[in-house]
Every structure is written in structure tokens, then in C-alpha cells.
N, C-alpha and C. Protein backbone atom coordinates (compact mmCIF):
# COMPACT_ATOMS: atom_id res chain seq x y z
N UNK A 1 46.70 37.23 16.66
CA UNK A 1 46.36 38.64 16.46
C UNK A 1 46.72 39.05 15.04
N UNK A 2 46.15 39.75 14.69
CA UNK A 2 46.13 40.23 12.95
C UNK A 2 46.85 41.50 13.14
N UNK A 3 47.68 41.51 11.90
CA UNK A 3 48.59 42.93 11.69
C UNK A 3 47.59 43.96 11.21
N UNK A 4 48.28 45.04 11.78
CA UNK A 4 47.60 46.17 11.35
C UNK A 4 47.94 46.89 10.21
N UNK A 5 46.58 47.44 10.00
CA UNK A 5 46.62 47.99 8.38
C UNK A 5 47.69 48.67 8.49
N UNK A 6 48.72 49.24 7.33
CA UNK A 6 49.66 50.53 7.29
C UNK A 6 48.95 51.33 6.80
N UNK A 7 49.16 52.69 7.72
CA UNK A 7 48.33 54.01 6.95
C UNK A 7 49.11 54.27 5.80
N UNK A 8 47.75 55.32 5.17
CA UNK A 8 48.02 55.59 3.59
C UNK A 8 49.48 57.38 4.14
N UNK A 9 49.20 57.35 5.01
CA UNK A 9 49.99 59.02 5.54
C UNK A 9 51.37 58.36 6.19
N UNK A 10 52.49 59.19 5.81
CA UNK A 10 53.31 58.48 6.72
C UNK A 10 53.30 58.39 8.34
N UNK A 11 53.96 57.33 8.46
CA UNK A 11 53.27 57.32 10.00
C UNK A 11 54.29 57.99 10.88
N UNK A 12 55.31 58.39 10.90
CA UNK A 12 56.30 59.24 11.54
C UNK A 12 56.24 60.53 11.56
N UNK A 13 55.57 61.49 10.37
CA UNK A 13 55.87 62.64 10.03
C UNK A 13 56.62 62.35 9.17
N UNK A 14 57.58 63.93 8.37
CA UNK A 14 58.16 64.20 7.51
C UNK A 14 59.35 63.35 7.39
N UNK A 15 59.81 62.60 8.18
CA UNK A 15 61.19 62.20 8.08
C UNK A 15 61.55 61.19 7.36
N UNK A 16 62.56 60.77 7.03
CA UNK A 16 62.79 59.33 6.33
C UNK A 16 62.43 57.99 6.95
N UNK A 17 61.97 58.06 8.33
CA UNK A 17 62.09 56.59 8.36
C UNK A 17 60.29 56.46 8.78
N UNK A 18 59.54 55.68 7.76
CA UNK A 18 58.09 55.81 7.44
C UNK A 18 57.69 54.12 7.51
N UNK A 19 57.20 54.04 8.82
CA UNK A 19 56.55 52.89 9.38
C UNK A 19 56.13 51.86 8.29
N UNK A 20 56.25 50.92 8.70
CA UNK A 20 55.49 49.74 7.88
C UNK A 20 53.91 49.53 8.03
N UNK A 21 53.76 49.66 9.76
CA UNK A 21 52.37 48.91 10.26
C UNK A 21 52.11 50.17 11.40
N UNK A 22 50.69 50.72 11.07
CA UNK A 22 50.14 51.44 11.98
C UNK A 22 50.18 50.79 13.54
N UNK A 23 50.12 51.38 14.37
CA UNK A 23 49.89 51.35 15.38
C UNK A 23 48.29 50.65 15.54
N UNK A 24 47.83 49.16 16.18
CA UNK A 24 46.24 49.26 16.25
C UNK A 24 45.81 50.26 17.10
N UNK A 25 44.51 50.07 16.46
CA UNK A 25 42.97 50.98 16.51
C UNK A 25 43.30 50.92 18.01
N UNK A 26 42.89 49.85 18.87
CA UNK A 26 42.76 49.74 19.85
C UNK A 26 43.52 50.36 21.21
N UNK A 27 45.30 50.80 20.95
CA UNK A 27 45.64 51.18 21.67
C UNK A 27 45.59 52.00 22.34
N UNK A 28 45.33 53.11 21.39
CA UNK A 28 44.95 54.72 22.06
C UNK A 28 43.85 54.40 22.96
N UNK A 29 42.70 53.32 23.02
CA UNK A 29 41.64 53.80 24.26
C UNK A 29 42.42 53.07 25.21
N UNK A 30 43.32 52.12 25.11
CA UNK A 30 43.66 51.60 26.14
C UNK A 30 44.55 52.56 26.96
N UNK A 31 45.60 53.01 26.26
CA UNK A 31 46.39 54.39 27.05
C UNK A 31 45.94 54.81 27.26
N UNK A 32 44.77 55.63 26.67
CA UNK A 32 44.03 56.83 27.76
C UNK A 32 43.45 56.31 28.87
N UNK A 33 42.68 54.82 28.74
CA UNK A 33 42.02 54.77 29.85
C UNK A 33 43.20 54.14 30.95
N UNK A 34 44.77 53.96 30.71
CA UNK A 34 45.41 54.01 31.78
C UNK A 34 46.43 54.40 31.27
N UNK A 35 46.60 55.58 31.69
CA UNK A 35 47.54 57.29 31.05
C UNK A 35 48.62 56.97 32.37
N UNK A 36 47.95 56.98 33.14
CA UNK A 36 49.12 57.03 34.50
C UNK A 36 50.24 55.72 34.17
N UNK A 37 49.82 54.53 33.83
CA UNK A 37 50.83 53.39 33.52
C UNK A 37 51.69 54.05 32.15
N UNK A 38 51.33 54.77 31.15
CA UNK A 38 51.72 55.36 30.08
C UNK A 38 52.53 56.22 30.59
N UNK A 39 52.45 56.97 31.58
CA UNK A 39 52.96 58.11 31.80
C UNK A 39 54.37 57.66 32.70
N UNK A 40 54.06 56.73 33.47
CA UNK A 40 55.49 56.21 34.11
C UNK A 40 56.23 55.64 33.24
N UNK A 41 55.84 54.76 31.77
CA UNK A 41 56.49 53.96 30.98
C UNK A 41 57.23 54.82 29.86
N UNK A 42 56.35 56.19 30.17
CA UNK A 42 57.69 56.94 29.30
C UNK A 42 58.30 57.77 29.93
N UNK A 43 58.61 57.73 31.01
CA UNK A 43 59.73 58.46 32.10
C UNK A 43 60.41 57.72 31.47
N UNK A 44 60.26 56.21 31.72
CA UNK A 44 61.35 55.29 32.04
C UNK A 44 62.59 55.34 29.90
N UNK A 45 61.29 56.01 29.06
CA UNK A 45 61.22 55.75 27.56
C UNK A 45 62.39 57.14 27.17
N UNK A 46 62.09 57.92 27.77
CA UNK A 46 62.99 59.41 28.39
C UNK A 46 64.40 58.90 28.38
N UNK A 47 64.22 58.20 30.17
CA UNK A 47 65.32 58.30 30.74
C UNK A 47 66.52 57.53 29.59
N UNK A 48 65.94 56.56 29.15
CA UNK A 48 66.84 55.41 28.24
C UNK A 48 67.30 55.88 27.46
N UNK A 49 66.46 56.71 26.01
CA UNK A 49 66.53 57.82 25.04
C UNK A 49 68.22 58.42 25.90
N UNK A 50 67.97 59.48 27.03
CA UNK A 50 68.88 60.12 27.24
C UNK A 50 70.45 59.18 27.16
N UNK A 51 70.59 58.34 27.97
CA UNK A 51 71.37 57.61 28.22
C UNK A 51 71.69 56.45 27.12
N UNK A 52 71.21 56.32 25.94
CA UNK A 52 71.25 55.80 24.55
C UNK A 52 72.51 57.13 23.95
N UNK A 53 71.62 58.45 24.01
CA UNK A 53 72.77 58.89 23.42
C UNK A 53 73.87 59.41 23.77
N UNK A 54 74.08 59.44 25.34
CA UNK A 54 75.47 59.56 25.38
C UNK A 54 76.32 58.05 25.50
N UNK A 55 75.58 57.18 25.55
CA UNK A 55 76.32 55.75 24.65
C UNK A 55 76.78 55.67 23.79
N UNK A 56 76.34 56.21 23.09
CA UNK A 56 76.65 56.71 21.35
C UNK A 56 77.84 57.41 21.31
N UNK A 57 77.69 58.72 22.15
CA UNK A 57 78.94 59.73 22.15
C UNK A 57 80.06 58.84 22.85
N UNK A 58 80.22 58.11 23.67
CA UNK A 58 81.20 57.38 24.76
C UNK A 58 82.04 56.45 23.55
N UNK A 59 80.93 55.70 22.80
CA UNK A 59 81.31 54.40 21.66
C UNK A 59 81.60 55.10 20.90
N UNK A 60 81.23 55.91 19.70
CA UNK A 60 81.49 56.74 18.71
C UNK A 60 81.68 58.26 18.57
N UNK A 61 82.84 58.66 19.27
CA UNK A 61 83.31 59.72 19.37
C UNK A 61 83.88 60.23 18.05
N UNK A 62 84.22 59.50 17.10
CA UNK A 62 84.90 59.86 15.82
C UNK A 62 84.45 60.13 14.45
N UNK A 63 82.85 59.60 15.33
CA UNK A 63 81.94 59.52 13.80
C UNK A 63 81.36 61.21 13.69
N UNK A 64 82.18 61.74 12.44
CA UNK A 64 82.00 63.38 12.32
C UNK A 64 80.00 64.01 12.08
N UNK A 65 80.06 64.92 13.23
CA UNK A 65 78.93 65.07 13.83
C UNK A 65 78.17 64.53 15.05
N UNK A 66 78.49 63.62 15.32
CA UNK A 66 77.93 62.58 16.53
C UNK A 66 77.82 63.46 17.70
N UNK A 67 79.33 63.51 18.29
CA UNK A 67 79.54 63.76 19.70
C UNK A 67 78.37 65.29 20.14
N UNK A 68 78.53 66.44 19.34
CA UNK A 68 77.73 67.74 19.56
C UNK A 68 76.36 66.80 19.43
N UNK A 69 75.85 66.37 18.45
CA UNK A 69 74.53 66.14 18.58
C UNK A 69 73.90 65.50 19.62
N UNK A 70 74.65 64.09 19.54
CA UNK A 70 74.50 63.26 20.87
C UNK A 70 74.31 64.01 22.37
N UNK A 71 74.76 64.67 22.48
CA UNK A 71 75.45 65.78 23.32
C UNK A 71 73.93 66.87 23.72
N UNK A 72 73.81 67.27 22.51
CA UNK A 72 72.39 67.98 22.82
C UNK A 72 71.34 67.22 22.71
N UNK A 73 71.45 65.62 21.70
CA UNK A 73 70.20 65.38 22.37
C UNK A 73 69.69 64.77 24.10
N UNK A 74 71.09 64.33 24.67
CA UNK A 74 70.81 63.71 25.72
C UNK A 74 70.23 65.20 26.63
N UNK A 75 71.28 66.28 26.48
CA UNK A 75 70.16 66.92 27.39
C UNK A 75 68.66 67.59 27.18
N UNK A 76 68.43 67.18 25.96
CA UNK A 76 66.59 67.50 25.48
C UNK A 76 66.00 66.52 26.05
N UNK A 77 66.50 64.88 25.79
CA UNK A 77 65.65 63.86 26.53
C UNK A 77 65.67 63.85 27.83
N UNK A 78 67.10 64.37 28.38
CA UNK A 78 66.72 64.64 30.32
C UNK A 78 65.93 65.98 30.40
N UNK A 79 65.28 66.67 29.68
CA UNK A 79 64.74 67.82 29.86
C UNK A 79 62.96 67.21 29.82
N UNK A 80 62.88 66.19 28.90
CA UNK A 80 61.71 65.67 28.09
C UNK A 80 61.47 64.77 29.77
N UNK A 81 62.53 64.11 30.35
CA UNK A 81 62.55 63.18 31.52
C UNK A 81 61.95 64.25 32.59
N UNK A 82 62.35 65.39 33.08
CA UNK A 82 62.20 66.17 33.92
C UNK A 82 61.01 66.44 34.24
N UNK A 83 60.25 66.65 33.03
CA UNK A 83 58.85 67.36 32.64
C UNK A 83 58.09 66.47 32.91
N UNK A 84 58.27 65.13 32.43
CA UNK A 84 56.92 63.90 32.88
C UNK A 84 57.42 63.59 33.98
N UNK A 85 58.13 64.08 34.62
CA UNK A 85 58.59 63.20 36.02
C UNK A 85 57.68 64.51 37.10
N UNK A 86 57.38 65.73 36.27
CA UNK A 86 57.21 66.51 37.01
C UNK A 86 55.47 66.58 37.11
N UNK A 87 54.74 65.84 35.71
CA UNK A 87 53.57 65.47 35.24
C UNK A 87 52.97 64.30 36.92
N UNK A 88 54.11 63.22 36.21
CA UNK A 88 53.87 62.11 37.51
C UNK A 88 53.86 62.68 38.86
N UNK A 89 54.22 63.62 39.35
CA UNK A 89 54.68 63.99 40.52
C UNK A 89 53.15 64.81 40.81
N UNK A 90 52.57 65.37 39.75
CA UNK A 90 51.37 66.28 40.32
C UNK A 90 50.02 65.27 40.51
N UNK A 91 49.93 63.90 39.69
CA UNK A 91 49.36 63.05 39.72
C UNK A 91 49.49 62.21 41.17
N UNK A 92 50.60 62.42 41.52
CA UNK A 92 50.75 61.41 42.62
C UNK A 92 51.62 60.39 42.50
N UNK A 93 52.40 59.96 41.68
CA UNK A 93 52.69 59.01 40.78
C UNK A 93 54.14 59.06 41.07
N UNK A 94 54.74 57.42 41.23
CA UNK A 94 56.56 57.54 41.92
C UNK A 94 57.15 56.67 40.64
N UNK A 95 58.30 57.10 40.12
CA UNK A 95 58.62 55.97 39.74
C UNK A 95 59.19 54.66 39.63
N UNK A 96 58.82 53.59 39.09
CA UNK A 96 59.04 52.39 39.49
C UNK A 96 60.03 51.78 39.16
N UNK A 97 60.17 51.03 39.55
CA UNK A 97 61.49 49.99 39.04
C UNK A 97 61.39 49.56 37.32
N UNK A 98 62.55 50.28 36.34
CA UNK A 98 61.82 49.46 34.87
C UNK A 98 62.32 48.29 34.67
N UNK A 99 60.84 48.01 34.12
CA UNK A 99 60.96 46.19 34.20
C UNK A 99 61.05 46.04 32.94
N UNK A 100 61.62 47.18 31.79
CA UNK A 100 61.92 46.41 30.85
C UNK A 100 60.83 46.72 29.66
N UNK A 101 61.79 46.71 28.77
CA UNK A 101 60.28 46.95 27.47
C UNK A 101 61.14 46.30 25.80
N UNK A 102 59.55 45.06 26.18
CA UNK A 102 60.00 44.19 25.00
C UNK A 102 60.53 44.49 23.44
N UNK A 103 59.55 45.34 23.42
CA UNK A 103 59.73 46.22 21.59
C UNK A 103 61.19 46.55 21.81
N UNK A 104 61.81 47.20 22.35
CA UNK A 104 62.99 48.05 22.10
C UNK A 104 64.12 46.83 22.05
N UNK A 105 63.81 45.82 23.36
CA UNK A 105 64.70 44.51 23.54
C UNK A 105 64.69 43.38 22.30
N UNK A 106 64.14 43.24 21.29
CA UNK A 106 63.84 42.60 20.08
C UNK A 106 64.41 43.40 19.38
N UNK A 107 63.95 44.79 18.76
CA UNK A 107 64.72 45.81 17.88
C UNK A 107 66.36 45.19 18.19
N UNK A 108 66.59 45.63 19.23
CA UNK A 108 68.45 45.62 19.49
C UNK A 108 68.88 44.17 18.96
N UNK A 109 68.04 42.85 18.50
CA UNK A 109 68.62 41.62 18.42
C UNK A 109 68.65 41.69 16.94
N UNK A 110 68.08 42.54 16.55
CA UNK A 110 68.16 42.76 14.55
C UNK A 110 69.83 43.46 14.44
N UNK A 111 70.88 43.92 15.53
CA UNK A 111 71.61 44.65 15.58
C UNK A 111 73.41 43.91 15.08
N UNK A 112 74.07 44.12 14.17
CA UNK A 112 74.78 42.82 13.77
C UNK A 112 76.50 43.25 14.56
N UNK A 113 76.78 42.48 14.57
CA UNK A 113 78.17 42.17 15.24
C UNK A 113 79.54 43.18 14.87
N UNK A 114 80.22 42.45 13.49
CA UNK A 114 80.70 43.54 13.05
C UNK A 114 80.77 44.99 13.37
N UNK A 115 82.27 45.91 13.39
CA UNK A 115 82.04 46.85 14.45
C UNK A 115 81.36 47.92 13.38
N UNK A 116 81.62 47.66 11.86
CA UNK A 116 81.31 48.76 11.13
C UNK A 116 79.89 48.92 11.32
N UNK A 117 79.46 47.42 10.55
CA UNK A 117 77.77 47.12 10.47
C UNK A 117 77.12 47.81 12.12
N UNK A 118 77.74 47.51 12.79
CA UNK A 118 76.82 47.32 14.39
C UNK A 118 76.79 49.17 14.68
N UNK A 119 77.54 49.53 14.39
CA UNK A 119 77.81 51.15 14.02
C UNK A 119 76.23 51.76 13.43
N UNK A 120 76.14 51.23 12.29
CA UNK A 120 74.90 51.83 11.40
C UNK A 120 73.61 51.21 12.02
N UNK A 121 73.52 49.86 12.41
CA UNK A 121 72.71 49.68 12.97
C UNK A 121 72.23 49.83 13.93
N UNK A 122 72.96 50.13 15.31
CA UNK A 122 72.57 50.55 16.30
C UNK A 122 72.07 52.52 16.24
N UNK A 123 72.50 53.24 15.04
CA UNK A 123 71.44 54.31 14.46
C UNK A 123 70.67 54.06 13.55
N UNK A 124 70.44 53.15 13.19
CA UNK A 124 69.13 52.40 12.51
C UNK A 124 68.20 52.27 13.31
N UNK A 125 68.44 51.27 14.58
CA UNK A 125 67.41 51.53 15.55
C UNK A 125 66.62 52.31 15.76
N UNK A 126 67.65 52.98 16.31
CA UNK A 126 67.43 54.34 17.22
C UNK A 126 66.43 55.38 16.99
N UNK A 127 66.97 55.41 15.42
CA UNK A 127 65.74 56.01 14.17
C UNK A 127 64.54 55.09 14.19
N UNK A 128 64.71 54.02 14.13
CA UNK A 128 63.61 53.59 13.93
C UNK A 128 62.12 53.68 15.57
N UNK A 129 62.91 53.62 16.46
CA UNK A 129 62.73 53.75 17.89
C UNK A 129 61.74 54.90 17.76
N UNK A 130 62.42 55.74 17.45
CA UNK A 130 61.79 57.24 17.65
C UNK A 130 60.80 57.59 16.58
N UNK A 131 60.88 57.23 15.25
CA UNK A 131 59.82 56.78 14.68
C UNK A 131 58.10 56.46 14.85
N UNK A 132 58.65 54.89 15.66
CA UNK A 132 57.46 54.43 16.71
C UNK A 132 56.85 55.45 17.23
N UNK A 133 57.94 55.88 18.25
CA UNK A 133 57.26 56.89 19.31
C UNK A 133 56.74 58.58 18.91
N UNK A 134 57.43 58.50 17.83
CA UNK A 134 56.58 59.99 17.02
C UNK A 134 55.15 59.46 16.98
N UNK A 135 55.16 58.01 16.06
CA UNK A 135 53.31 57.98 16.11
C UNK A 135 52.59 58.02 17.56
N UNK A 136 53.10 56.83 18.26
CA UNK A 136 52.40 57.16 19.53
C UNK A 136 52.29 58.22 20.24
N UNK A 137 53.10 58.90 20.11
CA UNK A 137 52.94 60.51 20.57
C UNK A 137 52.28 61.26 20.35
N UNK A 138 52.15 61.09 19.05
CA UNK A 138 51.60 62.12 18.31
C UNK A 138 49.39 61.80 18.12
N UNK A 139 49.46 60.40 18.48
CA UNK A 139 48.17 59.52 18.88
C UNK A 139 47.41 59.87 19.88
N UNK A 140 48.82 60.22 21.46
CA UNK A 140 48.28 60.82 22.65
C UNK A 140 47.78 62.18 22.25
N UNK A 141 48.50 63.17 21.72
CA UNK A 141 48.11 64.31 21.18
C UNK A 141 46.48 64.61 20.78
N UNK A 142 46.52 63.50 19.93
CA UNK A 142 45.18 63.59 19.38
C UNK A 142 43.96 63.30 20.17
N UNK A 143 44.42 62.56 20.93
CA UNK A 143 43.74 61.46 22.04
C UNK A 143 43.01 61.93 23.08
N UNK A 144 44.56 63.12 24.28
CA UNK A 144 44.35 63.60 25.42
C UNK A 144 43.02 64.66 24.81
N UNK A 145 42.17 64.90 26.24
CA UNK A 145 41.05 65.84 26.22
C UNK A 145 41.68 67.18 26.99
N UNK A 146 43.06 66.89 27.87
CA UNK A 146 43.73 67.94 28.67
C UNK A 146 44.07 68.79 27.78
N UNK A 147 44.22 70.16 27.76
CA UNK A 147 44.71 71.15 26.25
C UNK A 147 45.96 70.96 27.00
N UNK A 148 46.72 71.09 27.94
CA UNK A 148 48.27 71.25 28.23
C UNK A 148 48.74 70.02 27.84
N UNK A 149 48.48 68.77 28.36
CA UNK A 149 48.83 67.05 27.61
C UNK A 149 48.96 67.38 26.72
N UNK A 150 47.71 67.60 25.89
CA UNK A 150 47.46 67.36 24.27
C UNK A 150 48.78 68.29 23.62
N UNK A 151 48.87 69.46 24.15
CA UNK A 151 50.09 70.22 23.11
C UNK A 151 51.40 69.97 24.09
N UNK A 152 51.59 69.20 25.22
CA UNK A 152 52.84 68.80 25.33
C UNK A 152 53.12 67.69 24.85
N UNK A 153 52.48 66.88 24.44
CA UNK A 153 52.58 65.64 24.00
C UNK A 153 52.51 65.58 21.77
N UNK A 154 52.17 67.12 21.47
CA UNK A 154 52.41 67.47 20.17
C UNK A 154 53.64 67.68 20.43
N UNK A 155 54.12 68.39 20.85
CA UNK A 155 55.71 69.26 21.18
C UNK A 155 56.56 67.80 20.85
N UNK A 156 56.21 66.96 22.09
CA UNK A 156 57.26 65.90 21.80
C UNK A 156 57.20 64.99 20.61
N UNK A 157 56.00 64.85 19.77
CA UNK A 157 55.89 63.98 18.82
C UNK A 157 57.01 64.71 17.92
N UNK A 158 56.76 66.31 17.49
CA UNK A 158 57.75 67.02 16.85
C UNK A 158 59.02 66.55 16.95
N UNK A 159 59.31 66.63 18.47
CA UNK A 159 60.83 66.14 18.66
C UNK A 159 61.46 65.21 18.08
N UNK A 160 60.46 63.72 18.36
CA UNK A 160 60.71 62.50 17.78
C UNK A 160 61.03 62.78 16.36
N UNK A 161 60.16 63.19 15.85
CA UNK A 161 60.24 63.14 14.41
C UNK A 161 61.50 63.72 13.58
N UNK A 162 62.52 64.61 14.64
CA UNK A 162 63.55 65.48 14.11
C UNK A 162 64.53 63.89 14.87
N UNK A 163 64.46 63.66 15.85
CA UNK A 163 65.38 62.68 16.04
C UNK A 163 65.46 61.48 15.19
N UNK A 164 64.63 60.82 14.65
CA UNK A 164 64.47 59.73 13.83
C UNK A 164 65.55 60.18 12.28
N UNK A 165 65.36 61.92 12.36
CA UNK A 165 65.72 62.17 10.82
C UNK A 165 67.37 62.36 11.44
N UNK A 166 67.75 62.42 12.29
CA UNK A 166 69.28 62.71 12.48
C UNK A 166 69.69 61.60 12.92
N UNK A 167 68.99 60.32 13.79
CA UNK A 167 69.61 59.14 13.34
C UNK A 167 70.04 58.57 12.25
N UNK A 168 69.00 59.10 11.03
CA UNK A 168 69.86 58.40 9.98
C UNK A 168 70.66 58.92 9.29
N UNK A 169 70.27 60.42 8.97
CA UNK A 169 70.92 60.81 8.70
C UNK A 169 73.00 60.51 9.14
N UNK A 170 72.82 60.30 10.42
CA UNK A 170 74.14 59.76 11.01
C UNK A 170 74.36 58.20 10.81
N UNK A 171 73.72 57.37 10.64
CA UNK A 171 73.71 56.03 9.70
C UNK A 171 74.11 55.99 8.39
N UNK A 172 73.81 57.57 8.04
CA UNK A 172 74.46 57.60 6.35
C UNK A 172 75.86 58.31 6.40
N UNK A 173 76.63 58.68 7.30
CA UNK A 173 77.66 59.10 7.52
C UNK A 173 78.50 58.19 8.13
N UNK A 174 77.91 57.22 9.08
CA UNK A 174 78.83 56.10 9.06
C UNK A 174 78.88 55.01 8.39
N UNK A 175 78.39 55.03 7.17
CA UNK A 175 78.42 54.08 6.05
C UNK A 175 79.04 55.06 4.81
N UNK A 176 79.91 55.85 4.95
CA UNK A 176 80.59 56.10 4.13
C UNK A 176 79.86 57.50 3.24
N UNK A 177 78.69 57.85 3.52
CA UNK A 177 77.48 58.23 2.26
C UNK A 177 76.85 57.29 1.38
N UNK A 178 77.16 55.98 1.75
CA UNK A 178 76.62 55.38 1.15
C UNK A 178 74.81 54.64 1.22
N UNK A 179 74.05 56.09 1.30
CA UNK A 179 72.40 56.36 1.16
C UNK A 179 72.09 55.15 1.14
N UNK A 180 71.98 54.77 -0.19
CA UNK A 180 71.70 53.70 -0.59
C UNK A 180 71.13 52.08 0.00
N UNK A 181 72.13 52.12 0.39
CA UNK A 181 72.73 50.80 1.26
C UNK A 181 72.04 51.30 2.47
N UNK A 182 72.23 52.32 3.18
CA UNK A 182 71.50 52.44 4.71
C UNK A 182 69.83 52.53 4.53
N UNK A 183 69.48 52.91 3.39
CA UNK A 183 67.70 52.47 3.14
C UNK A 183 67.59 51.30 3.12
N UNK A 184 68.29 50.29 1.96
CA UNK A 184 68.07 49.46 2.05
C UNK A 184 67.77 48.18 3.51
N UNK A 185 68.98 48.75 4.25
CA UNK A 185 69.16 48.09 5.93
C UNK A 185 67.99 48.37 6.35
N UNK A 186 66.98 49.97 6.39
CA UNK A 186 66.38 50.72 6.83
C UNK A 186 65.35 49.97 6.69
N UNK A 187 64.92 49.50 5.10
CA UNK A 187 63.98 49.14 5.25
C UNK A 187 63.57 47.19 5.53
N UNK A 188 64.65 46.84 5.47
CA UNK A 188 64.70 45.53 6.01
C UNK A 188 64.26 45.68 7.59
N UNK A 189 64.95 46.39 8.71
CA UNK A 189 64.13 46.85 9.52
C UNK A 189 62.96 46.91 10.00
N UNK A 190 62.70 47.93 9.19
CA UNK A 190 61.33 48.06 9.36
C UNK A 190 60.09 47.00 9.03
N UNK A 191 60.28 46.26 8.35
CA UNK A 191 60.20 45.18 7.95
C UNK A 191 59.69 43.99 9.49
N UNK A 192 60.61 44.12 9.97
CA UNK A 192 60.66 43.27 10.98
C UNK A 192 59.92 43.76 12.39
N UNK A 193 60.61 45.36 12.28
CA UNK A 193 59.69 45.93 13.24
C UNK A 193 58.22 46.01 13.38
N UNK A 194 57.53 45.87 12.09
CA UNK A 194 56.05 45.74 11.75
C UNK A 194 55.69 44.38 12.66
N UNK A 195 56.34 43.48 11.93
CA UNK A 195 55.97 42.05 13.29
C UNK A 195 56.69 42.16 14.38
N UNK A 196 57.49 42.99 15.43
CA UNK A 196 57.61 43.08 16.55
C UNK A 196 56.42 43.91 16.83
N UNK A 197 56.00 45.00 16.51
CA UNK A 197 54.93 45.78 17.38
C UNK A 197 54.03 44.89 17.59
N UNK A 198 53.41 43.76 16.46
CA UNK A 198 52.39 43.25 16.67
C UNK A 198 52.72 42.11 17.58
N UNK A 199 53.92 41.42 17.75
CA UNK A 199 53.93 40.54 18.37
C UNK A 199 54.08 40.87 19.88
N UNK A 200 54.56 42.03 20.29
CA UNK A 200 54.45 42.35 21.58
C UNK A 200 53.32 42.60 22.10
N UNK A 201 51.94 42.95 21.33
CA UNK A 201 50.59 43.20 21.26
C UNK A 201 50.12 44.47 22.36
N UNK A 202 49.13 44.92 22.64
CA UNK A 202 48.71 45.84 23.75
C UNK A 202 49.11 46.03 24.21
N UNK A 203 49.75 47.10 25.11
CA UNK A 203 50.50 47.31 26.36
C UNK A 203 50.18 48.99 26.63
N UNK A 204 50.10 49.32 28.26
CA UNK A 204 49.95 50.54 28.54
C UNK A 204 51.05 51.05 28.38
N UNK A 205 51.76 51.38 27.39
CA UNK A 205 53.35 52.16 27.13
C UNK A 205 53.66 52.44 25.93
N UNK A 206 54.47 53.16 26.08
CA UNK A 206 54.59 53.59 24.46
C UNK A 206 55.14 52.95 23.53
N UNK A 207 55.42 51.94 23.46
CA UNK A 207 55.99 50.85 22.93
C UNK A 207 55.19 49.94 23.04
């Protein structure tokens, strides 16, 4: 399979962390034409989000700013969980057992040992995570023909796009302020993440 072009626009929105490799052409018809598998795979994309960041707050309680943020974002992503669970529920739709989602499980193996390093990187991710999912979000947006989908699914691309910028922003606070150095990581990253999207190839999910 051939990598995909990188758009000339950033592909996240406004924030700092600006994709390597578009999303292919191809995915958006495939999600729409199975929205319901999309729609359970980001309950499950929700629920993790939530429970990512009070991981964060549990592990890094000391890193100044964390705990409040962490804090409010887990209950926006159980709020973000609530709402598609409440989507699935008018559809008919239960949710399933998650079986797991490769993109995110590759990201975490770029993640290094060391407690300082593993610190910045595991909000390297995270940023970068939400990133992803600003574009795809923001894809459904464009995508859905429903006017309520289409602008709930803008709403959340927004979201993403503020979370990606306070992951790193908190990557640059636990590296001392040292900017610099956390782009650099940032964009090694991303880097890699360009050949994980493609190597995980098609899938009905947001990832």
C-alpha cells in the first residue's frame, strides 16, 4: 500500500502537533458506509481517552498543571463517552467487547523507559493521538449528510484539537521548558506515526 500524500493545510487544526501523512482518500467512504462499526470504535476511543487521563493524574501528580487538567479532561471525554453511547443506543447498537486498536498499541512502543523520558513521551503520544483523531473527526464532519452528526462530530474535532495543544504543551513542562528538545521528540514521532497509520491500513474506526 502507498503512503499518503501530506496535505498542504495542517492536518490537526491550529495546534502544534501537524501530521506528517493525510489520512487516505479512501477512508471516509468506508466509515460512512459503516458509521455504526465507527461509532462503537469510538465509544470504545472515548472511554480510553477518559481513563488515559486520569492515568496521567494517578502517575504524575507533581507535574505543575497536570492533575486540574487531567482532571477536567477525563470528565469531557466521559461526557464525549456518554453522548455516543447515547447515539449507539438510538441506533440500536450495544457495546462490544474492545478488541483493541492497533494504531494506538504501536504509538505506545515508540514510548522510552527512563522515568523522565517516558514522562514526555507518554504526552507526546497522547498529543499526537488526538491529533489523528482531530483529522478523522473533523473528515466525519465533513462527510456525515445528518446536520446533528455533522456538527457533533465538528464540536468534537474542536475538542481534539485543544487537547493535542495541552498535551504538549505539558510535554514542555515536563522537560524542563525545554521547547526545543520536545519538537524535536515531536517530530521524530510523527515521523513514525505516518508509517503506522499506513501500516495498519483501512479500518472502520477512528484510528
Amino acid at each position: 500500500m502507498s503512503r499518503p500524500t501530506p496535505s498542504r493545510r495542517p492536518l490537526s487544526g491550529e495546534g502544534p502537533v501537524i501530521l506528517h501523512a493525510a489520512t487516505d482518500a479512501r477512508w471516509l467512504p468506508l466509515a460512512l458506509e459503516r458509521f455504526d462499526e465507527v461509532l462503537v470504535d469510538h465509544a470504545h476511543c472515548e472511554k480510553k481517552a477518559a481513563a488515559n487521563a486520569l492515568s496521567l493524574l494517578q502517575v504524575y501528580p507533581d507535574l505543575p498543571g497536570l492533575p486540574a487538567q487531567m482532571a477536567r479532561l477525563a470528565r469531557e471525554e466521559s461526557a464525549h463517552l456518554a453522548k455516543v453511547l447515547e447515539l449507539m443506543e438510538a441506533r440500536g447498537l450495544t457495546l462490544t467487547k474492545d478488541s483493541g486498536d492497533p494504531y494506538a498499541q504501536a504509538l505506545q512502543k515508540l514510548v522510552r523507559n527512563p522515568s523522565a523520558e517516558r514522562r514526555v513521551d507518554r504526552l507526546l503520544v497522547a498529543a499526537v493521538i488526538e491529533a489523528r483523531s482531530c483529522e478523522r473527526l473533523s473528515l466525519l464532519a465533513e462527510g456525515l449528510t445528518d446536520p446533528a452528526l455533522a456538527r457533533f462530530y465538528g464540536e468534537l474535532a474542536q475538542s481534539e484539537d485543544g487537547h493535542q495543544s495541552l498535551f504538549f504543551r505539558l510535554a514542555v513542562t515536563a522537560a524542563n521548558g525545554d521547547e526545543a528538545t520536545v519538537r524535536e521528540r515531536l517530530e521524530w514521532m510523527l515521523e513514525h506515526e505516518a508509517r503506522v497509520i499506513t501500516d495498519v491500513g483501512l479500518r472502520a474506526a477512528i484510528h
